[in-house]
C-alpha atoms as a PDB file:
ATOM      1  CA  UNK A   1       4.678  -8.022  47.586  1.00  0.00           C
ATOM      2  CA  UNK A   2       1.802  -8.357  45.035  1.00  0.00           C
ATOM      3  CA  UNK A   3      -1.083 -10.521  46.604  1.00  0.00           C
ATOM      4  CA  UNK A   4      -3.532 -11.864  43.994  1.00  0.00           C
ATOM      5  CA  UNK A   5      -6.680 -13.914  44.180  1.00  0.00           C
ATOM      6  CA  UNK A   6      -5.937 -17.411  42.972  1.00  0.00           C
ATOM      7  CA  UNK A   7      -9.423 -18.113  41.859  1.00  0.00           C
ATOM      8  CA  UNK A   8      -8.219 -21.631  40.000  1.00  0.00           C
ATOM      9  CA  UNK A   9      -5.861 -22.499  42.720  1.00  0.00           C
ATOM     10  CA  UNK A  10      -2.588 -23.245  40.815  1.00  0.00           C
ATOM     11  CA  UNK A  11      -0.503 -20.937  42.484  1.00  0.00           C
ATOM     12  CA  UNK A  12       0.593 -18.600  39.324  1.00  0.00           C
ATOM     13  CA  UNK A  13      -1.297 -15.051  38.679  1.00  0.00           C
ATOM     14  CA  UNK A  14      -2.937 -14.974  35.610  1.00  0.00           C
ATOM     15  CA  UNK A  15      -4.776 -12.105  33.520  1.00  0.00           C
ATOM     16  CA  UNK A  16      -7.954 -12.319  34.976  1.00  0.00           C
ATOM     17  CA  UNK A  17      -7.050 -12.777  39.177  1.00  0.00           C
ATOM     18  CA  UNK A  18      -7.509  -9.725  40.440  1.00  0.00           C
ATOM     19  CA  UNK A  19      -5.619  -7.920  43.028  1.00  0.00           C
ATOM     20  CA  UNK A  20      -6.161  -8.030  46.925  1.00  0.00           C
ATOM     21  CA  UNK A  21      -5.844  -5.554  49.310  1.00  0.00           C
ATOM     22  CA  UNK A  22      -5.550  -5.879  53.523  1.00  0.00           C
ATOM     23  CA  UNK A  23      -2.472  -8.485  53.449  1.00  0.00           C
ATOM     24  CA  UNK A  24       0.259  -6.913  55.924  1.00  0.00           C
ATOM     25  CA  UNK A  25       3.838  -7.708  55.937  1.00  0.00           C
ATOM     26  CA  UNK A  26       6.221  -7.633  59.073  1.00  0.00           C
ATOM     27  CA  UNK A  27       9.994  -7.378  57.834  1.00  0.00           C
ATOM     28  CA  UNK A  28      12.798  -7.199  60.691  1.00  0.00           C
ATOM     29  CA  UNK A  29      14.166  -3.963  58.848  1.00  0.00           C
ATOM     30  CA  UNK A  30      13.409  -1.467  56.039  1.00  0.00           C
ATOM     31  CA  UNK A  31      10.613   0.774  55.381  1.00  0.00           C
ATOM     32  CA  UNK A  32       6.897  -1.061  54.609  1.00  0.00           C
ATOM     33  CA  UNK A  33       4.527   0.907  52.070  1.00  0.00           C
ATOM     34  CA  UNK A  34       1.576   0.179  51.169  1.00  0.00           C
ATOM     35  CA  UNK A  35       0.193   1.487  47.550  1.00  0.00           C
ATOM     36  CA  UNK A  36      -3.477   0.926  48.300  1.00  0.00           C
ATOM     37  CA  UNK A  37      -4.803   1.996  44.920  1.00  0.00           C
ATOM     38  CA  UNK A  38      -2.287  -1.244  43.403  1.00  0.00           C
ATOM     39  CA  UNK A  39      -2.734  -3.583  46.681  1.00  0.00           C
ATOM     40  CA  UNK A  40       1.000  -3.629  46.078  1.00  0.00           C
ATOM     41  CA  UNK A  41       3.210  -3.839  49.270  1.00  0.00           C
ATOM     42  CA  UNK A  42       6.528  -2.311  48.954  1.00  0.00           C
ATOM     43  CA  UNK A  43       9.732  -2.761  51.835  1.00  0.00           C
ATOM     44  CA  UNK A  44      13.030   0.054  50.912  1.00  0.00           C
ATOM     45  CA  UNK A  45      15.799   0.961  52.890  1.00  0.00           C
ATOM     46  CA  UNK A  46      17.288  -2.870  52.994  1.00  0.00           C
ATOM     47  CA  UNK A  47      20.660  -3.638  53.098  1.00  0.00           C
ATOM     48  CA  UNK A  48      21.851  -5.522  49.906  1.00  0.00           C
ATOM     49  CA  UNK A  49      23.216  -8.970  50.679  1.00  0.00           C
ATOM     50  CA  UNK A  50      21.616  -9.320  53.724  1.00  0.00           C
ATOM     51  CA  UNK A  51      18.707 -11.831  54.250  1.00  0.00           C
ATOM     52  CA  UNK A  52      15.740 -10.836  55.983  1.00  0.00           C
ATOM     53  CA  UNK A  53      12.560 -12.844  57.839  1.00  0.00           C
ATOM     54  CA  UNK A  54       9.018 -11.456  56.798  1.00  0.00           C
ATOM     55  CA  UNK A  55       5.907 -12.615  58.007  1.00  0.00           C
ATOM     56  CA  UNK A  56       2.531 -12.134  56.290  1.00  0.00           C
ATOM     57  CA  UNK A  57      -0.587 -11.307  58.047  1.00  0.00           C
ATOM     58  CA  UNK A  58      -3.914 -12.417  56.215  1.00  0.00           C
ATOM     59  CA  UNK A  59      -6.214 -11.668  59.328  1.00  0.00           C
ATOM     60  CA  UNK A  60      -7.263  -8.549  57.215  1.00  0.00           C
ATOM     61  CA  UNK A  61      -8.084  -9.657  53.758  1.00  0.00           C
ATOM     62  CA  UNK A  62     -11.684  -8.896  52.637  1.00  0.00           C
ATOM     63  CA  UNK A  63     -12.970 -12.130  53.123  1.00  0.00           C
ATOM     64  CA  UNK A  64     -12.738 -14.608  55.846  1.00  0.00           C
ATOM     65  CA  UNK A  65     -12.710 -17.232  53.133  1.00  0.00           C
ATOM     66  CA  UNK A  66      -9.343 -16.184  51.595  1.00  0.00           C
ATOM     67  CA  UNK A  67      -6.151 -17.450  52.931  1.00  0.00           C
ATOM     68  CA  UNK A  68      -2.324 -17.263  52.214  1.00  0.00           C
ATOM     69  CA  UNK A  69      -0.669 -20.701  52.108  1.00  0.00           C
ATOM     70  CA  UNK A  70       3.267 -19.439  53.180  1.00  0.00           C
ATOM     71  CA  UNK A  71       3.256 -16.920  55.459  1.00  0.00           C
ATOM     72  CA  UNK A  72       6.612 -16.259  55.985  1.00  0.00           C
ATOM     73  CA  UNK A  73       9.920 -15.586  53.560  1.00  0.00           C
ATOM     74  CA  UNK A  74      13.021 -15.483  53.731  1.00  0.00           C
ATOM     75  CA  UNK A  75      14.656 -12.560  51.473  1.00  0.00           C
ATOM     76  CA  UNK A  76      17.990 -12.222  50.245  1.00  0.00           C
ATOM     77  CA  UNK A  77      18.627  -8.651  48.502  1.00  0.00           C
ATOM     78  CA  UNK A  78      20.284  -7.642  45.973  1.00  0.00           C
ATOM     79  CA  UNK A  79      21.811  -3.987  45.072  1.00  0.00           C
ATOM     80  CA  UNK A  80      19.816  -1.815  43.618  1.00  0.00           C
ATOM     81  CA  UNK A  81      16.887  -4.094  42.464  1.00  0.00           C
ATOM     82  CA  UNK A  82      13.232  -4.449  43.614  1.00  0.00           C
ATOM     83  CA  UNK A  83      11.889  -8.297  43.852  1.00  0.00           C
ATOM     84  CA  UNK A  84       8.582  -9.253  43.099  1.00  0.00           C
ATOM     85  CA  UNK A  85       6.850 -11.910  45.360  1.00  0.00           C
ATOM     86  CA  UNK A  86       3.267 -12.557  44.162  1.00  0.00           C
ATOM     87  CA  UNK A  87       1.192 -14.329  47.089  1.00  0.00           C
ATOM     88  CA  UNK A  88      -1.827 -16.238  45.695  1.00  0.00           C
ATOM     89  CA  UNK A  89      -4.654 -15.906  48.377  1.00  0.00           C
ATOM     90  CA  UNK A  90      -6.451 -19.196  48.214  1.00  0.00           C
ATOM     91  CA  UNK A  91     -10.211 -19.077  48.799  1.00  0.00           C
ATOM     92  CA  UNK A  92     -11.125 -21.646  51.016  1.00  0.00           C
ATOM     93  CA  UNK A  93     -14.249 -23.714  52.399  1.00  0.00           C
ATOM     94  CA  UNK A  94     -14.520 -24.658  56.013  1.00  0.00           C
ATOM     95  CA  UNK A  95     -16.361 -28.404  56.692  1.00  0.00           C
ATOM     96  CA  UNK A  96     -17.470 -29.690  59.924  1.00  0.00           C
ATOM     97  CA  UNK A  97     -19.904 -32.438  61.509  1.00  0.00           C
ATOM     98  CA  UNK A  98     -19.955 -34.886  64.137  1.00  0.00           C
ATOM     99  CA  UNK A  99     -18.876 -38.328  64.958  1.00  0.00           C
ATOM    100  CA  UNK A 100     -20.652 -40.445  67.001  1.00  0.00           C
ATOM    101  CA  UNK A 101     -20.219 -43.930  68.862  1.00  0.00           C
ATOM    102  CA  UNK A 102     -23.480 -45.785  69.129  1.00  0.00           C
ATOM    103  CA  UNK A 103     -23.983 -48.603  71.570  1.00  0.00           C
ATOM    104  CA  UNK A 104     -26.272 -50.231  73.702  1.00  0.00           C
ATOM    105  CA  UNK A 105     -26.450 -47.071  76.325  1.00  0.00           C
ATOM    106  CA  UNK A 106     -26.988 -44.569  73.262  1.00  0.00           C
ATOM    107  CA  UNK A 107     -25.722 -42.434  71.081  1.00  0.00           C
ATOM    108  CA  UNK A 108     -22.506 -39.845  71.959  1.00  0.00           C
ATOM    109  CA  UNK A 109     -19.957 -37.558  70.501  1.00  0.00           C
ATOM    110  CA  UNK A 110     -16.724 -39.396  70.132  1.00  0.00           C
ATOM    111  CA  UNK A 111     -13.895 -36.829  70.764  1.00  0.00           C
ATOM    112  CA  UNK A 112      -9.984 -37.055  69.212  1.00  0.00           C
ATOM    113  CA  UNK A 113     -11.004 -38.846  66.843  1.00  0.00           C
ATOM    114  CA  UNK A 114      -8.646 -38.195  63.650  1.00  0.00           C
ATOM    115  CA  UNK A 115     -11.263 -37.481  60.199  1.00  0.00           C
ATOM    116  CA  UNK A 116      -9.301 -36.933  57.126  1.00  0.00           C
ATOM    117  CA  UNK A 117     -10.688 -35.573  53.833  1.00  0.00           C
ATOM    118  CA  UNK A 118      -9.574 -37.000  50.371  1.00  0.00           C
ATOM    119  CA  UNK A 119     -10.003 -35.330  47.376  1.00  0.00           C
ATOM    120  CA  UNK A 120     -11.624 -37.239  44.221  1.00  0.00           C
ATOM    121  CA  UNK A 121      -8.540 -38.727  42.960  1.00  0.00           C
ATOM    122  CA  UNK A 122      -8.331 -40.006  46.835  1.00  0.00           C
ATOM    123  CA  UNK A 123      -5.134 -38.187  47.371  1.00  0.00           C
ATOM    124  CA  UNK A 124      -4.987 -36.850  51.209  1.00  0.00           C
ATOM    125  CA  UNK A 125      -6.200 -33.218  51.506  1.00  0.00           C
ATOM    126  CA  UNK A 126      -6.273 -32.499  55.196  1.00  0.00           C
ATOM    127  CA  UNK A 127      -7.095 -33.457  58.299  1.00  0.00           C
ATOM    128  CA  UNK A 128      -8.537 -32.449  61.986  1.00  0.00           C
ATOM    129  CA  UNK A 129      -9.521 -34.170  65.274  1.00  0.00           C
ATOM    130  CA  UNK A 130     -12.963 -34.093  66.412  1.00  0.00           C
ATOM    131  CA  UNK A 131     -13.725 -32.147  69.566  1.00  0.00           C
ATOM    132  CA  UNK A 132     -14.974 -34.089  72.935  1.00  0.00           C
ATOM    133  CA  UNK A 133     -18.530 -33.546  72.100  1.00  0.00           C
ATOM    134  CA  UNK A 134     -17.520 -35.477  68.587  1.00  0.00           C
ATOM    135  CA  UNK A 135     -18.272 -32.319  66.470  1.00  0.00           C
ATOM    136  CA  UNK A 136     -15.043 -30.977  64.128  1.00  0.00           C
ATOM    137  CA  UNK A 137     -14.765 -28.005  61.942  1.00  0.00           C
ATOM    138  CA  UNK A 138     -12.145 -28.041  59.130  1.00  0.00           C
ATOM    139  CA  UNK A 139     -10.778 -24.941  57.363  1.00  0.00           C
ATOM    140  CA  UNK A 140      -8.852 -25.142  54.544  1.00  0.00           C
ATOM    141  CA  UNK A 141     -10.583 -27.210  51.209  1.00  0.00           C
ATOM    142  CA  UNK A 142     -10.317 -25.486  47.653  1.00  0.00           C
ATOM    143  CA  UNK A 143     -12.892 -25.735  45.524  1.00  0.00           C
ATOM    144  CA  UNK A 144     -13.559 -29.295  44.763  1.00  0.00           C
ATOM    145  CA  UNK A 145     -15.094 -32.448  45.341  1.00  0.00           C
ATOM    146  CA  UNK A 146     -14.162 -34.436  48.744  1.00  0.00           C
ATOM    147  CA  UNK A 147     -14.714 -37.195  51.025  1.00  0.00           C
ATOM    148  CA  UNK A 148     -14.516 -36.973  54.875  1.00  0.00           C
ATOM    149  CA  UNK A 149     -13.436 -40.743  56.655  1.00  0.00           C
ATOM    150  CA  UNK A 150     -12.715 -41.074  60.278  1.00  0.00           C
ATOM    151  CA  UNK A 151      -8.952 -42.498  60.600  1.00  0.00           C
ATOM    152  CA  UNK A 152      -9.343 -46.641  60.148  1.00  0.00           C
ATOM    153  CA  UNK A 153      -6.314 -47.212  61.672  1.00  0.00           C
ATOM    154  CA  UNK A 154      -7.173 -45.302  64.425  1.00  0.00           C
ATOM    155  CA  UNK A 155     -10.184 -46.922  64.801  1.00  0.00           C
ATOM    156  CA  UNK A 156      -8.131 -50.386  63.985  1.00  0.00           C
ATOM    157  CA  UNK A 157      -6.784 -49.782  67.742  1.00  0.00           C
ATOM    158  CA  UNK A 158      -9.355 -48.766  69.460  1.00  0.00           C
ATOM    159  CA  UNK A 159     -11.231 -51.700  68.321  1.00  0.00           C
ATOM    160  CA  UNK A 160     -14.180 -49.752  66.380  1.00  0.00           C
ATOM    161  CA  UNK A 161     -15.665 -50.308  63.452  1.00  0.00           C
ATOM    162  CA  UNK A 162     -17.610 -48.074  61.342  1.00  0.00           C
ATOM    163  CA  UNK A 163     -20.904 -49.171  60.290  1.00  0.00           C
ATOM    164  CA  UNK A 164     -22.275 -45.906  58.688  1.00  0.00           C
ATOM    165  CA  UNK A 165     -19.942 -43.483  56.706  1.00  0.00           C
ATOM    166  CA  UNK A 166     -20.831 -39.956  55.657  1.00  0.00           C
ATOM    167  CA  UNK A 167     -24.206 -38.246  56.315  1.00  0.00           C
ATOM    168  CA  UNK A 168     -25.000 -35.157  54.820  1.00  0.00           C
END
């Protein structure tokens, strides 16, 4: 297991991605070593033709920031042969912010509210629901430009409209 940083976010190591160290694996068999000085993650002692489950564990990468999209494999082996799996760690940005319902009473948090963020060729990149208190914290964006909308069809049935979008 190889885990890189995917600083351009397409998913293939290149040249100048540099290694990562404090990803741990879980296997259901074999022998885990890890070569710290290559942040290279090695699992002997399998049985060839048997496929195993392992799990990846990014709670101890260097930065809170950096995040492993699949965490778990399945892993077929072969005799007598190592297999690479590189594991891009995405760094991420976390948004968050509030929505509110304004009417004659006042002003208050709206909660379970669905917001989901669009990227700038408005393709879907995520979602979250707000809290009670209206606020909502969203981990998860690469790097990027995006727009955060509260769901309109959600808002179609509760019979709201929006009449101010995104402050910053």
């Amino acid at each position: 297991v190889m885990p890189y940083l995917d600083i351009n976010g397409n998913g293939k190591k290149d040249k100048d991605e540099p290694k990562v160290t404090g990803l741990i694996a879980h296997i259901n068999g074999g022998k885990i070593q890890y070569v710290d000085r290559d942040t290279i993650i090695t699992v002997s002692n399998l049985e060839a033709y048997i496929t195993y489950y392992m799990e990846l564990d990014a709670h101890n990468l260097d930065n809170i920031s950096w995040q492993i999209k699949k965490q778990s494999f399945n892993i077929t082996i072969d005799p007598n042969q190592f297999k690479v799996i590189e594991v891009p760690v995405m760094v991420v940005s976390e948004v968050s912010g509030m929505v509110y319902f304004k009417d004659a009473k006042g002003t208050k948090g709206l909660g379970r509210i669905l917001v989901n963020f669009y990227r700038s060729d408005s393709t879907l990149a995520g979602h979250t629901l707000t809290e009670a208190d209206g606020s909502f914290n969203f981990t998860g964006l690469t790097a990027g430009t995006y727009t955060a909308k509260v769901d309109e069809a959600q808002l179609k049935e509760l019979h709201i409209r929006v009449r101010k979008s995104v402050e910053s």
